[in-house]
Protein backbone atom coordinates (compact mmCIF):
# COMPACT_ATOMS: atom_id res chain seq x y z
CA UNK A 1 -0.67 -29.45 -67.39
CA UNK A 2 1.23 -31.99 -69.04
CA UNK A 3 2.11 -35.64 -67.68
CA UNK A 4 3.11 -37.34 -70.39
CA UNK A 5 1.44 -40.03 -72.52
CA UNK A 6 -1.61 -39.86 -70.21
CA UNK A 7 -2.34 -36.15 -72.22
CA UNK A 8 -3.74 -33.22 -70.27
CA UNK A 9 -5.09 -33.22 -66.77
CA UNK A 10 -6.88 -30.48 -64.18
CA UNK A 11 -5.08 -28.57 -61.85
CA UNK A 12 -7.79 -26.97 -59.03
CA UNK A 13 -7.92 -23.15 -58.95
CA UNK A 14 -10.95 -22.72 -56.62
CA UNK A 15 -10.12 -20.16 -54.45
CA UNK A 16 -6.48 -19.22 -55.71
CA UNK A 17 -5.71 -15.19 -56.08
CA UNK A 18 -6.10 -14.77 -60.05
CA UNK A 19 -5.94 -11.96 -62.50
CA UNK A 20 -7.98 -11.70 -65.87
CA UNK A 21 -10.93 -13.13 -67.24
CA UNK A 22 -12.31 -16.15 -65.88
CA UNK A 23 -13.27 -17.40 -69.32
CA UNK A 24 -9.77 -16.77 -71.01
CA UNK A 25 -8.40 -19.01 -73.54
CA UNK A 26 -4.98 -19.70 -71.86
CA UNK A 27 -4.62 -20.12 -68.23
CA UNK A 28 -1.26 -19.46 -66.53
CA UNK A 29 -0.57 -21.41 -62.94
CA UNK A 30 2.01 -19.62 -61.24
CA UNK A 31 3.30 -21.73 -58.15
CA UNK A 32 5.78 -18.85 -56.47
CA UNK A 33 6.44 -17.68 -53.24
CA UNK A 34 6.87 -13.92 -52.04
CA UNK A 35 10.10 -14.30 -50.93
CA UNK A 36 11.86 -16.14 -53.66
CA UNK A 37 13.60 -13.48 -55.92
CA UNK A 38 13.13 -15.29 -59.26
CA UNK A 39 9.66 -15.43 -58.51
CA UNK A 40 9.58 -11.38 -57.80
CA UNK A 41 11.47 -10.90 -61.28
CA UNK A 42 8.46 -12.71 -63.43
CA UNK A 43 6.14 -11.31 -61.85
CA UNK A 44 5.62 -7.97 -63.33
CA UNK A 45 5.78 -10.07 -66.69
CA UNK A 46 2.72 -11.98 -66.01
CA UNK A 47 1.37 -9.08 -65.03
CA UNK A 48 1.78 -7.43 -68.12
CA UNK A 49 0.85 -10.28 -70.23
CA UNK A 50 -2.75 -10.04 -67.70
CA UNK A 51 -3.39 -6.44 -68.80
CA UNK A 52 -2.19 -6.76 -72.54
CA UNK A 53 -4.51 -9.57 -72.91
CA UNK A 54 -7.00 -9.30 -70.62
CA UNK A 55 -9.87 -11.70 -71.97
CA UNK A 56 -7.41 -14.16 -73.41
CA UNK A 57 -5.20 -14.57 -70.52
CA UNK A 58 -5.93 -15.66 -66.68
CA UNK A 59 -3.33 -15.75 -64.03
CA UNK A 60 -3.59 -17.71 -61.24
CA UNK A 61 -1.41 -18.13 -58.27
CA UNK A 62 -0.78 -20.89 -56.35
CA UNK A 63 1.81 -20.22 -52.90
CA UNK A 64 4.55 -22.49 -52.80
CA UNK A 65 6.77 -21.56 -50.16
CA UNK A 66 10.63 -21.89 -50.17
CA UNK A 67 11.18 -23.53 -46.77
């Protein structure tokens, strides 16, 4: 994750749902919620990008609810 001039920084995935290899190269942080419907259209992209690439790419979801 990016915040600015500072350069990269950790985002905690311990015990977030995730899909893939734990020791992919690129790790994807979805913050979504189940009922938003943009969130329900990328999904089955991520998905896909999960089982084309399985060791190179990890999904992880965090819940971040509408309201």
């Amino acid at each position: 994750m990016w915040n600015g001039s500072r350069g990269p920084s950790s985002i905690v995935t311990g015990g977030s749902p995730e899909l893939g290899s734990p020791d992919a190269i690129v790790t994807i942080v979805e913050w979504a919620d189940f009922e938003c419907p943009f969130c329900r259209l990328v999904s089955p992209i991520l998905d896909d990008l999960v089982h084309r690439f399985p060791t190179h790419v990890r999904l992880v979801y965090k819940f971040y609810p509408l309201g």
